[in-house]
PDB file of N, CA and C in Angstrom:
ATOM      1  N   UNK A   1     -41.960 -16.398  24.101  1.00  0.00           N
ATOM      2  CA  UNK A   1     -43.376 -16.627  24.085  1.00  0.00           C
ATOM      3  C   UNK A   1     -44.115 -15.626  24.966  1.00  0.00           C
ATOM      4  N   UNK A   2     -43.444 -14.671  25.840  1.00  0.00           N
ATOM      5  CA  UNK A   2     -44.247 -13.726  26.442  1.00  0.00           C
ATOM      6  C   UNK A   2     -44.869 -12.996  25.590  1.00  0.00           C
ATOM      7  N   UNK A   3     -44.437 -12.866  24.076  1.00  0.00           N
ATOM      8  CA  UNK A   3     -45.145 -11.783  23.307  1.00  0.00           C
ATOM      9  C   UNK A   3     -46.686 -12.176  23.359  1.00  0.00           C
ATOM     10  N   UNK A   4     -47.105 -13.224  23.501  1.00  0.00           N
ATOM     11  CA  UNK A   4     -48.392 -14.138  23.065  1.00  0.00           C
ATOM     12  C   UNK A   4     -48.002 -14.632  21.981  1.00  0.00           C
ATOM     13  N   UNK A   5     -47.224 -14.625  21.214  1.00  0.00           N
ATOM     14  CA  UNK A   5     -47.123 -15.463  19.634  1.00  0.00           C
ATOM     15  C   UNK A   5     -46.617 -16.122  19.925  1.00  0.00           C
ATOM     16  N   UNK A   6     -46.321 -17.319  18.824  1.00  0.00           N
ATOM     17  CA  UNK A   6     -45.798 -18.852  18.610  1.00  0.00           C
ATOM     18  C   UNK A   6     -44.679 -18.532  17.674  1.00  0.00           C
ATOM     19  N   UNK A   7     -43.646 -19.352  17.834  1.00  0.00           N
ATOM     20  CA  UNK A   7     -42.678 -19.210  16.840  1.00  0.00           C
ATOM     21  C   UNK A   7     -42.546 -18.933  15.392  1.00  0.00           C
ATOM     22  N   UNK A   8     -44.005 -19.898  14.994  1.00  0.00           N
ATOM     23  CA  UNK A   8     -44.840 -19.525  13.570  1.00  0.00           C
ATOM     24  C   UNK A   8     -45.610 -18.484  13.363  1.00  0.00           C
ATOM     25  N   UNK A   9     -45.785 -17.383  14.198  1.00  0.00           N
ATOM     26  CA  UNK A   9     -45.896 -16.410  14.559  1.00  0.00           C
ATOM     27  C   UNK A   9     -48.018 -16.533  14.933  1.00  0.00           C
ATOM     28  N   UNK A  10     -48.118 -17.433  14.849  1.00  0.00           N
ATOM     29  CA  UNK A  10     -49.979 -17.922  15.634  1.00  0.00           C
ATOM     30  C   UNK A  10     -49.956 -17.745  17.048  1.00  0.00           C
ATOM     31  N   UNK A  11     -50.865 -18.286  17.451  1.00  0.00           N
ATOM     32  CA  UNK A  11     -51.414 -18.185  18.886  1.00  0.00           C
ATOM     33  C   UNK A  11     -50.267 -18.904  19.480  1.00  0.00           C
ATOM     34  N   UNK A  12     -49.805 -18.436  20.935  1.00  0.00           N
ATOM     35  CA  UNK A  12     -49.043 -19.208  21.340  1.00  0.00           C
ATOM     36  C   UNK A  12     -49.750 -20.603  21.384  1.00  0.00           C
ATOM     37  N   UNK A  13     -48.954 -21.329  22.498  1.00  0.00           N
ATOM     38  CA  UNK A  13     -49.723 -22.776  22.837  1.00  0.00           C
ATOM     39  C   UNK A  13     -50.848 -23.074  24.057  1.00  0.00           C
ATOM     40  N   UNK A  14     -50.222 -21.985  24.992  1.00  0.00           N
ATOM     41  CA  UNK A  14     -50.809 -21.972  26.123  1.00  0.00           C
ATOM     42  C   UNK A  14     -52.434 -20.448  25.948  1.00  0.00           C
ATOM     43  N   UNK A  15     -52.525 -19.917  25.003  1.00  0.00           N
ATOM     44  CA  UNK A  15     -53.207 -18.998  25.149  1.00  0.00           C
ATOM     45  C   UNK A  15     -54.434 -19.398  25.285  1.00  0.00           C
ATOM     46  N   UNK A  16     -55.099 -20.560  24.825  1.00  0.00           N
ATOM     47  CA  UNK A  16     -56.672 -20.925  25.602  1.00  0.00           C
ATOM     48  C   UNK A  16     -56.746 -20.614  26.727  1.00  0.00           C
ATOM     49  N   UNK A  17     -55.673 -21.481  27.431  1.00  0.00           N
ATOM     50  CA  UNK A  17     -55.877 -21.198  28.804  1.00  0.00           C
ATOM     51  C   UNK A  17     -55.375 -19.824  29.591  1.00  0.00           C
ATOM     52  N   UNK A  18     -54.503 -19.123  28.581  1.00  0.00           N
ATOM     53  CA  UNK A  18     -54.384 -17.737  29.113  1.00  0.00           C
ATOM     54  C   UNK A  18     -56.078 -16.738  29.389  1.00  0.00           C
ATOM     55  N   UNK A  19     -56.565 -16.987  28.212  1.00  0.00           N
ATOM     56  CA  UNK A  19     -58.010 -17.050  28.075  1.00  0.00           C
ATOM     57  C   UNK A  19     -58.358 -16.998  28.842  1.00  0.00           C
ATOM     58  N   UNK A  20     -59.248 -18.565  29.371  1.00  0.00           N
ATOM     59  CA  UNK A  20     -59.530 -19.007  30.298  1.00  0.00           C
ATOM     60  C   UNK A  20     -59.370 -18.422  31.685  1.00  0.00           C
ATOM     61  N   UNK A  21     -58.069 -17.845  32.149  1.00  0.00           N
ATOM     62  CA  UNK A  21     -57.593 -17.234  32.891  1.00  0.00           C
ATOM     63  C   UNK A  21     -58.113 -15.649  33.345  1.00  0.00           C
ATOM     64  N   UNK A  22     -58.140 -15.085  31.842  1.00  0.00           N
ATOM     65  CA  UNK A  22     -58.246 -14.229  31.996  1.00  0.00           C
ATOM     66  C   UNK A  22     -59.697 -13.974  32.105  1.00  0.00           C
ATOM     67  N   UNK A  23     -60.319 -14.195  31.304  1.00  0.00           N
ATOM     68  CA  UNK A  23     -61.987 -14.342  31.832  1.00  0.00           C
ATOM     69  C   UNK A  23     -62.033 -14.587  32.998  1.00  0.00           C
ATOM     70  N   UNK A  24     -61.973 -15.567  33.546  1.00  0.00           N
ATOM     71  CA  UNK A  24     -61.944 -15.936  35.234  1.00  0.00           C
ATOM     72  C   UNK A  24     -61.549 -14.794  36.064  1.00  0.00           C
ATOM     73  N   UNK A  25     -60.148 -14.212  35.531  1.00  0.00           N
ATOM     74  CA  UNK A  25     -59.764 -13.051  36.511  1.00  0.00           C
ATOM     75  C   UNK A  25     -60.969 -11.618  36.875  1.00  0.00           C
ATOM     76  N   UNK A  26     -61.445 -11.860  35.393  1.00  0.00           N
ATOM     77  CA  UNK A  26     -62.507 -10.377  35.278  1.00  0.00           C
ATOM     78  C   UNK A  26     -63.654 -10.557  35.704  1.00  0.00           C
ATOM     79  N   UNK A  27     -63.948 -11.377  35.886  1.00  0.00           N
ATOM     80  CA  UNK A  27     -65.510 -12.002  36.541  1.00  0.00           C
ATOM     81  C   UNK A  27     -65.479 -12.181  38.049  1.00  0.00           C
ATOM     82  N   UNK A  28     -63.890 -12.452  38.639  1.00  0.00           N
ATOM     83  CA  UNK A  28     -64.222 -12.846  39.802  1.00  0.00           C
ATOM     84  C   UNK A  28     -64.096 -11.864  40.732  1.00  0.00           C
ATOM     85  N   UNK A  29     -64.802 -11.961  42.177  1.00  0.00           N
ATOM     86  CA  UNK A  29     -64.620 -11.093  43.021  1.00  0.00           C
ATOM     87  C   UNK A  29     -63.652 -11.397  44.234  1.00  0.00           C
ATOM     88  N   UNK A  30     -62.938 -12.420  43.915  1.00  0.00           N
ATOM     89  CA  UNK A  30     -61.598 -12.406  44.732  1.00  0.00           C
ATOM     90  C   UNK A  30     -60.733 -13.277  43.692  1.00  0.00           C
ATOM     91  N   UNK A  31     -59.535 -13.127  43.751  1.00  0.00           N
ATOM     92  CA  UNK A  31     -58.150 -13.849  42.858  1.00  0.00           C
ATOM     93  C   UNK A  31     -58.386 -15.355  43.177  1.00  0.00           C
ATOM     94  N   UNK A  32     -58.794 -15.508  44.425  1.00  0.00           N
ATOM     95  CA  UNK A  32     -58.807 -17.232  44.652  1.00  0.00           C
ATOM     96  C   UNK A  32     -59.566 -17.476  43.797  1.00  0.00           C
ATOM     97  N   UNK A  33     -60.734 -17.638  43.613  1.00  0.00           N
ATOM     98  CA  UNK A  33     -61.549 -18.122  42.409  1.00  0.00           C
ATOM     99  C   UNK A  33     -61.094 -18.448  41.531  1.00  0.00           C
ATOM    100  N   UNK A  34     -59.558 -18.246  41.072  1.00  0.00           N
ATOM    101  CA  UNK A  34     -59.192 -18.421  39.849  1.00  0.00           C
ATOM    102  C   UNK A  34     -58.159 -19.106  39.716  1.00  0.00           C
ATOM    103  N   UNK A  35     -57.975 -19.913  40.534  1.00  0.00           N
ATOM    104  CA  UNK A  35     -56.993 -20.895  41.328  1.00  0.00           C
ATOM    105  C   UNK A  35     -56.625 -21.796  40.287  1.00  0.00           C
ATOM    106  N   UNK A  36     -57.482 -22.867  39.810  1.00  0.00           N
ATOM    107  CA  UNK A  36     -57.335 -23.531  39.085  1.00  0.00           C
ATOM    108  C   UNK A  36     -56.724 -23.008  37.606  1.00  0.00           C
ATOM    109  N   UNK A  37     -57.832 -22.275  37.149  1.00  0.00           N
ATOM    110  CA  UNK A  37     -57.368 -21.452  36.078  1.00  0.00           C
ATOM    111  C   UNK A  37     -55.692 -20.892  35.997  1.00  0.00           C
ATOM    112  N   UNK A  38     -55.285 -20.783  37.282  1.00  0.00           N
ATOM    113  CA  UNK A  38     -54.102 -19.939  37.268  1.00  0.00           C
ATOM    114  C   UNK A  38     -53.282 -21.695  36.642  1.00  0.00           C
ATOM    115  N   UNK A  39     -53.360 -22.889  37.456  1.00  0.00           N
ATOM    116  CA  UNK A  39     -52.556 -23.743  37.685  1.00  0.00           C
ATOM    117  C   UNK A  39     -52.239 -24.462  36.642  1.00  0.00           C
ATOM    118  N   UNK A  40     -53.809 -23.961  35.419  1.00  0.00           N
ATOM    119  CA  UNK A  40     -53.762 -24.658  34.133  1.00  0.00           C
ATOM    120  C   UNK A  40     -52.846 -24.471  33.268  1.00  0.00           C
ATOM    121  N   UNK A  41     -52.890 -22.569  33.448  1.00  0.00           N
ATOM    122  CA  UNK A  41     -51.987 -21.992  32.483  1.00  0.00           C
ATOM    123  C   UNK A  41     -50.624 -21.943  33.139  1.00  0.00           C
ATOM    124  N   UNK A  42     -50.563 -22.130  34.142  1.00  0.00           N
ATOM    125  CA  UNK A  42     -48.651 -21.982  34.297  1.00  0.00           C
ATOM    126  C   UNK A  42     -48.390 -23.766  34.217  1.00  0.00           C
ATOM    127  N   UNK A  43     -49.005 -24.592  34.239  1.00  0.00           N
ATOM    128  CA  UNK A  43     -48.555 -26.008  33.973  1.00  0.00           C
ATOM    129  C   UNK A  43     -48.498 -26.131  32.504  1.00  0.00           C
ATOM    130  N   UNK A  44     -49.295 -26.019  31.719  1.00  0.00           N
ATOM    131  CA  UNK A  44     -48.955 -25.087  30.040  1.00  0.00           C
ATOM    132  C   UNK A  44     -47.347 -24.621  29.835  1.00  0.00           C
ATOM    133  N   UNK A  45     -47.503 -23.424  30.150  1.00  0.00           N
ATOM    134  CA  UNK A  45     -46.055 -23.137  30.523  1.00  0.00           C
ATOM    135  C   UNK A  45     -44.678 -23.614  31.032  1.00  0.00           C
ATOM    136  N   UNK A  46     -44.548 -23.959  32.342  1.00  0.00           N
ATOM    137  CA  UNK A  46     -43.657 -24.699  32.363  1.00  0.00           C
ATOM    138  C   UNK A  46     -43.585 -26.290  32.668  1.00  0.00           C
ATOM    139  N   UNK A  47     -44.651 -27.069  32.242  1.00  0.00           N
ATOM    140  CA  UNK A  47     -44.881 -28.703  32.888  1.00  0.00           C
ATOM    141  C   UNK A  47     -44.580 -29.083  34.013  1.00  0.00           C
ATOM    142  N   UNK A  48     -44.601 -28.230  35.080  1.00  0.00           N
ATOM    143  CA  UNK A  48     -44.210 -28.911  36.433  1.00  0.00           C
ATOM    144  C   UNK A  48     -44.221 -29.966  36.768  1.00  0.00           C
ATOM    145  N   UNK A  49     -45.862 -30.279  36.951  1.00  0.00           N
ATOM    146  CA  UNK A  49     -46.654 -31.420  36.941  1.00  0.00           C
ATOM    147  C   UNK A  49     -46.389 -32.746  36.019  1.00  0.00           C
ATOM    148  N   UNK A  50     -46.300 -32.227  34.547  1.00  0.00           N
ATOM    149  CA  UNK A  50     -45.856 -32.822  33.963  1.00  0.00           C
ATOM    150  C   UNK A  50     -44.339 -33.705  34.476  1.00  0.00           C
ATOM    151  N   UNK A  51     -43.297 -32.892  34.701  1.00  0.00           N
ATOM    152  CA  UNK A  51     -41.915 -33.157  34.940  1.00  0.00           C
ATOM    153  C   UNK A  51     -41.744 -34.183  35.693  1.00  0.00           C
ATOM    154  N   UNK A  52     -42.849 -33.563  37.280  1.00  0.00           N
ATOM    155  CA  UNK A  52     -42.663 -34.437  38.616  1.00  0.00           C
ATOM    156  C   UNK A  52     -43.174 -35.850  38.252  1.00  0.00           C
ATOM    157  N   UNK A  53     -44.120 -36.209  37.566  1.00  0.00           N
ATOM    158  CA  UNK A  53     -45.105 -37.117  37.485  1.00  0.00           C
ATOM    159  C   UNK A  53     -43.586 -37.694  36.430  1.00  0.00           C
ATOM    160  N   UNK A  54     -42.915 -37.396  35.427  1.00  0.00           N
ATOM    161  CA  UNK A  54     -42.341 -38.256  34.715  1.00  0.00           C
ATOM    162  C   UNK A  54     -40.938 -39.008  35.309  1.00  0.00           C
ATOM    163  N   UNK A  55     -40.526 -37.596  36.517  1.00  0.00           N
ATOM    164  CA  UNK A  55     -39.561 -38.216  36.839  1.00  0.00           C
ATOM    165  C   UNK A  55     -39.872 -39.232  38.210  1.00  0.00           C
ATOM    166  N   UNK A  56     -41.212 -39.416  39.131  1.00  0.00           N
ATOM    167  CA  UNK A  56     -41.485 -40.129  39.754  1.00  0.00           C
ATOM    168  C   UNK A  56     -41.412 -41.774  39.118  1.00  0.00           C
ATOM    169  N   UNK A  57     -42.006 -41.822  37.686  1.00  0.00           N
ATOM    170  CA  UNK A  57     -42.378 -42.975  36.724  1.00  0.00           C
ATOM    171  C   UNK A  57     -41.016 -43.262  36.836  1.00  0.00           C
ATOM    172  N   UNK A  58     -40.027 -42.747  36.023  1.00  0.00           N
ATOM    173  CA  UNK A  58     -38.532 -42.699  36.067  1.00  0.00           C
ATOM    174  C   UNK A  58     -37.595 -43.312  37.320  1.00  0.00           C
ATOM    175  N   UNK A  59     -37.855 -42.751  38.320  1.00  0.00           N
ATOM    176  CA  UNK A  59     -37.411 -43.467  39.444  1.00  0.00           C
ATOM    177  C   UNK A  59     -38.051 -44.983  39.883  1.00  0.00           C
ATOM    178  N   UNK A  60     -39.287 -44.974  39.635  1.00  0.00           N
ATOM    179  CA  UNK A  60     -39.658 -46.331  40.049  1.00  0.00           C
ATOM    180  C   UNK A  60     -39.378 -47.209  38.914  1.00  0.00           C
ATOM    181  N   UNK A  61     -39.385 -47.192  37.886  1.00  0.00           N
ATOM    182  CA  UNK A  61     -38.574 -47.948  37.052  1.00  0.00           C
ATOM    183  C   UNK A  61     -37.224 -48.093  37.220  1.00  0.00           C
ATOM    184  N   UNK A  62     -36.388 -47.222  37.642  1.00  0.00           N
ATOM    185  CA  UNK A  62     -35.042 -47.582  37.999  1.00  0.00           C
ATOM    186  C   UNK A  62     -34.889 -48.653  39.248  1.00  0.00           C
ATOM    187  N   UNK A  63     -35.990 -48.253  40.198  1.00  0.00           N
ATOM    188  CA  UNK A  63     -35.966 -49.099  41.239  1.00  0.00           C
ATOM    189  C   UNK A  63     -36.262 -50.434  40.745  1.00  0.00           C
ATOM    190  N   UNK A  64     -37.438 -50.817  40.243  1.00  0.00           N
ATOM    191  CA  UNK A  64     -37.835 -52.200  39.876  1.00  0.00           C
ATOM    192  C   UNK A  64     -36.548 -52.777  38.938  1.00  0.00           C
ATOM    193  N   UNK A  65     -35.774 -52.123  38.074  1.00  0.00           N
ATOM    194  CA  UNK A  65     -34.501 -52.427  37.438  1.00  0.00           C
ATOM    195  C   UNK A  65     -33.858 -53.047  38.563  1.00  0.00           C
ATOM    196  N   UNK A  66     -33.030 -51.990  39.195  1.00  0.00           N
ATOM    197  CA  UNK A  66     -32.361 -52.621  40.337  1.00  0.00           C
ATOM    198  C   UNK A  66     -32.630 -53.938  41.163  1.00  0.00           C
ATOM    199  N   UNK A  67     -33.905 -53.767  41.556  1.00  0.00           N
ATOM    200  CA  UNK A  67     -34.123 -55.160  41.946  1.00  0.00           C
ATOM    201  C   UNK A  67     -34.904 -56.725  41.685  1.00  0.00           C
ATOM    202  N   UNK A  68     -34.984 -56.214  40.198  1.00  0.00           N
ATOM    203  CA  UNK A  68     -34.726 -57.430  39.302  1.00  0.00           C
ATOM    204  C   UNK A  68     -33.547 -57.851  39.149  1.00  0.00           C
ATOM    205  N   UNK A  69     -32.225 -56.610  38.636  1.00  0.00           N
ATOM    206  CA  UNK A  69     -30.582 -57.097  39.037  1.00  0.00           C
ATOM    207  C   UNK A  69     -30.063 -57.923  40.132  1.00  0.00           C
ATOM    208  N   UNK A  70     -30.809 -57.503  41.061  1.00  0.00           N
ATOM    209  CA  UNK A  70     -30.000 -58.259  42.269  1.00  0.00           C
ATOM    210  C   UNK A  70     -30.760 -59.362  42.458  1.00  0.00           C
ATOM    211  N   UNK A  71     -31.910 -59.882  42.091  1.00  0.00           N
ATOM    212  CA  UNK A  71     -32.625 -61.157  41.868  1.00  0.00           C
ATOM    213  C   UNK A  71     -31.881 -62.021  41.347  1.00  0.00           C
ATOM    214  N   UNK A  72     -31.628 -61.348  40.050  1.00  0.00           N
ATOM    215  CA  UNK A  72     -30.963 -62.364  38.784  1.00  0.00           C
ATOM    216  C   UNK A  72     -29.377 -62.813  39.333  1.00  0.00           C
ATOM    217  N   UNK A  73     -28.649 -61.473  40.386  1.00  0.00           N
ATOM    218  CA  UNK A  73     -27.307 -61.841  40.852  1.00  0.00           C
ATOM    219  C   UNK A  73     -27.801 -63.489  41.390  1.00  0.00           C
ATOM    220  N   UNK A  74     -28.650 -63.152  42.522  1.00  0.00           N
ATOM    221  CA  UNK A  74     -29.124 -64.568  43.396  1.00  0.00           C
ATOM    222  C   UNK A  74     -29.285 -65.587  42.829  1.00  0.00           C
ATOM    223  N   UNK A  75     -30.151 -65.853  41.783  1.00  0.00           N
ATOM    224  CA  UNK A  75     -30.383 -66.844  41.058  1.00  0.00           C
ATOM    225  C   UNK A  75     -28.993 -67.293  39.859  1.00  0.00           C
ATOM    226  N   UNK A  76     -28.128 -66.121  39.824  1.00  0.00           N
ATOM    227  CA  UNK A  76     -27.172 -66.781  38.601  1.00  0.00           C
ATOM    228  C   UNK A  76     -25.688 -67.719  40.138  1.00  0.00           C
ATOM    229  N   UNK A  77     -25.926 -66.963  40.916  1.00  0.00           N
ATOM    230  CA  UNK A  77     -24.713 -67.601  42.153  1.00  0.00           C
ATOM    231  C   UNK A  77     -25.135 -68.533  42.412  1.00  0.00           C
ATOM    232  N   UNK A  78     -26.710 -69.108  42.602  1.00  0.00           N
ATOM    233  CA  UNK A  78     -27.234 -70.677  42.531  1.00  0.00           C
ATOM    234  C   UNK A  78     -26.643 -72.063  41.376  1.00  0.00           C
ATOM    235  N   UNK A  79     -26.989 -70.849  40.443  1.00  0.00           N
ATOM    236  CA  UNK A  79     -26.800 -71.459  38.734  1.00  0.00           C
ATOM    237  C   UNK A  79     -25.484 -72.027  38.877  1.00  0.00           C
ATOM    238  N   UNK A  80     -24.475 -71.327  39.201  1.00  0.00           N
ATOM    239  CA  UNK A  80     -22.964 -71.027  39.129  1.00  0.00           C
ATOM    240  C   UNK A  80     -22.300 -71.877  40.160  1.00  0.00           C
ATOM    241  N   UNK A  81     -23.045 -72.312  41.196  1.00  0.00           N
ATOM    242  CA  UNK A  81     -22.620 -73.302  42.254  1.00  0.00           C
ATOM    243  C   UNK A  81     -22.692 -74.985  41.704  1.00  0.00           C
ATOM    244  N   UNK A  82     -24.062 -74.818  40.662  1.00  0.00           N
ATOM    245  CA  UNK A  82     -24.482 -76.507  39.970  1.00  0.00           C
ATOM    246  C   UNK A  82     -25.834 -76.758  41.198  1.00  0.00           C
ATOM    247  N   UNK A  83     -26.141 -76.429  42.042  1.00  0.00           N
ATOM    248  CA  UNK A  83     -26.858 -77.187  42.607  1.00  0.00           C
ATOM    249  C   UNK A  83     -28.179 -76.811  42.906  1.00  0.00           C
ATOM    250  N   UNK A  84     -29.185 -77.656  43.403  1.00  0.00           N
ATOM    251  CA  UNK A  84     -30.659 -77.260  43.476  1.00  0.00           C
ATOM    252  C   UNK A  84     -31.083 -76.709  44.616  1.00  0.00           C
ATOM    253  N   UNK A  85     -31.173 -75.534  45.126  1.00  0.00           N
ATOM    254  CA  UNK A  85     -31.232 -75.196  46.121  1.00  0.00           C
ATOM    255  C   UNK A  85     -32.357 -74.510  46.655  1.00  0.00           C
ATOM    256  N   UNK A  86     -32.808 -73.924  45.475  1.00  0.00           N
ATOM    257  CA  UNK A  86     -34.072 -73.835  45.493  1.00  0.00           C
ATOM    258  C   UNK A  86     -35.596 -74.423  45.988  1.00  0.00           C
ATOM    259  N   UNK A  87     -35.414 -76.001  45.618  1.00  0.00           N
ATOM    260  CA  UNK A  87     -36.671 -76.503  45.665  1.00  0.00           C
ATOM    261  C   UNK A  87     -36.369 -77.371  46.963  1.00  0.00           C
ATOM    262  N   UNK A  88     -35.039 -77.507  47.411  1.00  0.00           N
ATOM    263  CA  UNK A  88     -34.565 -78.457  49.002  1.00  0.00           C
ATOM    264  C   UNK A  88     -34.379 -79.620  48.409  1.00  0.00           C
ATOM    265  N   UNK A  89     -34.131 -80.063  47.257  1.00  0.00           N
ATOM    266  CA  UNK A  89     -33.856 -81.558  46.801  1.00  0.00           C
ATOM    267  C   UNK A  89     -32.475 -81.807  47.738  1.00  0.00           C
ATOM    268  N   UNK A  90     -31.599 -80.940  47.145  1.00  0.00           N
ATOM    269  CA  UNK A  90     -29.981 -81.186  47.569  1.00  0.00           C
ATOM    270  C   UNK A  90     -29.722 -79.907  48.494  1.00  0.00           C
ATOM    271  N   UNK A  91     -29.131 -80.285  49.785  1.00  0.00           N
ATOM    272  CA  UNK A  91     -28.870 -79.046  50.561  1.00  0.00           C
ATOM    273  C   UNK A  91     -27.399 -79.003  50.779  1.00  0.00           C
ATOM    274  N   UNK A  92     -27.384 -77.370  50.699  1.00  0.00           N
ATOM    275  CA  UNK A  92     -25.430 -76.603  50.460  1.00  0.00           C
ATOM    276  C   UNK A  92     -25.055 -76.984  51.380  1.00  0.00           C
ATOM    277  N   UNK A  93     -23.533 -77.679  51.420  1.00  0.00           N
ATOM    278  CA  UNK A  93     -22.758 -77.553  52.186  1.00  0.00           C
ATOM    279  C   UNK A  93     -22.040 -76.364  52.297  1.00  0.00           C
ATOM    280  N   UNK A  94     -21.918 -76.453  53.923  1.00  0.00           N
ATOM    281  CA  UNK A  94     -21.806 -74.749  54.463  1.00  0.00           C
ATOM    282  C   UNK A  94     -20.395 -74.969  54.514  1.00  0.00           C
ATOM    283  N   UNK A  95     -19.714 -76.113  54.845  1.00  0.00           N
ATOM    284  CA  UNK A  95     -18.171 -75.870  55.227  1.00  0.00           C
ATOM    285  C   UNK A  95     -17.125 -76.526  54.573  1.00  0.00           C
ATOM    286  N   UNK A  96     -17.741 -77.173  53.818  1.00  0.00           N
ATOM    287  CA  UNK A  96     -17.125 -78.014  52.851  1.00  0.00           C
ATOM    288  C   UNK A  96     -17.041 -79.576  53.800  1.00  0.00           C
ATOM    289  N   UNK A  97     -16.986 -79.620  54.636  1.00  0.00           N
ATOM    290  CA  UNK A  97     -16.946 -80.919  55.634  1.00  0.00           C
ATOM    291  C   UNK A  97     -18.136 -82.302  55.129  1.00  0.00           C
ATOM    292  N   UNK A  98     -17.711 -83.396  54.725  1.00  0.00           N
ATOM    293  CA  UNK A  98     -18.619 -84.399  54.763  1.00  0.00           C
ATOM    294  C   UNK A  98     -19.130 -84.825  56.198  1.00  0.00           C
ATOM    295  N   UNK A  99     -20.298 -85.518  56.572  1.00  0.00           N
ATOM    296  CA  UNK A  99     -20.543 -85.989  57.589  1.00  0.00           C
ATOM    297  C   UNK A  99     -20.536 -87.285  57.865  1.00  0.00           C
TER     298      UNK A  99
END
């Protein structure tokens, strides 16, 4: 895609904003000015922004996974004992000992 063409041999994808860019570059009287412009067209290019932002989403979904898992462990070792422990009706014996 450095040629400027698209595989279908059209405008690449990013060339608006190469555009964009480039106008900006010729008008301005220092390179900063064109800051944004620069950030549009190389995020075009390679999705940085894009990437970070998907794999942030990505991780916090793995997290909330995880600790819904270990919720459900808690609540199925309740399940799995028979008893109500939850609401304080019936309270666990810790040692097996009657009193």
């Amino acid at each position: 895609m450095a040629s400027g063409f698209s595989y279908t041999g059209g405008r690449s994808r990013c060339f608006a904003y190469w555009q964009e860019f480039q106008k900006c570059y010729a008008q301005a009287d220092a390179p900063q000015q064109c800051q944004l412009q620069a950030e549009d067209y190389l995020e075009c290019l390679h999705h940085t922004k894009e990437i970070a932002r998907a794999n942030a989403v990505k991780a916090e979904f793995i997290k909330k996974a995880e600790h819904q898992a270990t919720e459900g462990r808690k609540v199925a070792d309740v399940l799995a004992d028979g008893v109500i422990v939850g609401v304080g009706l019936i309270q666990r014996d810790k040692g097996g000992q009657d009193k």
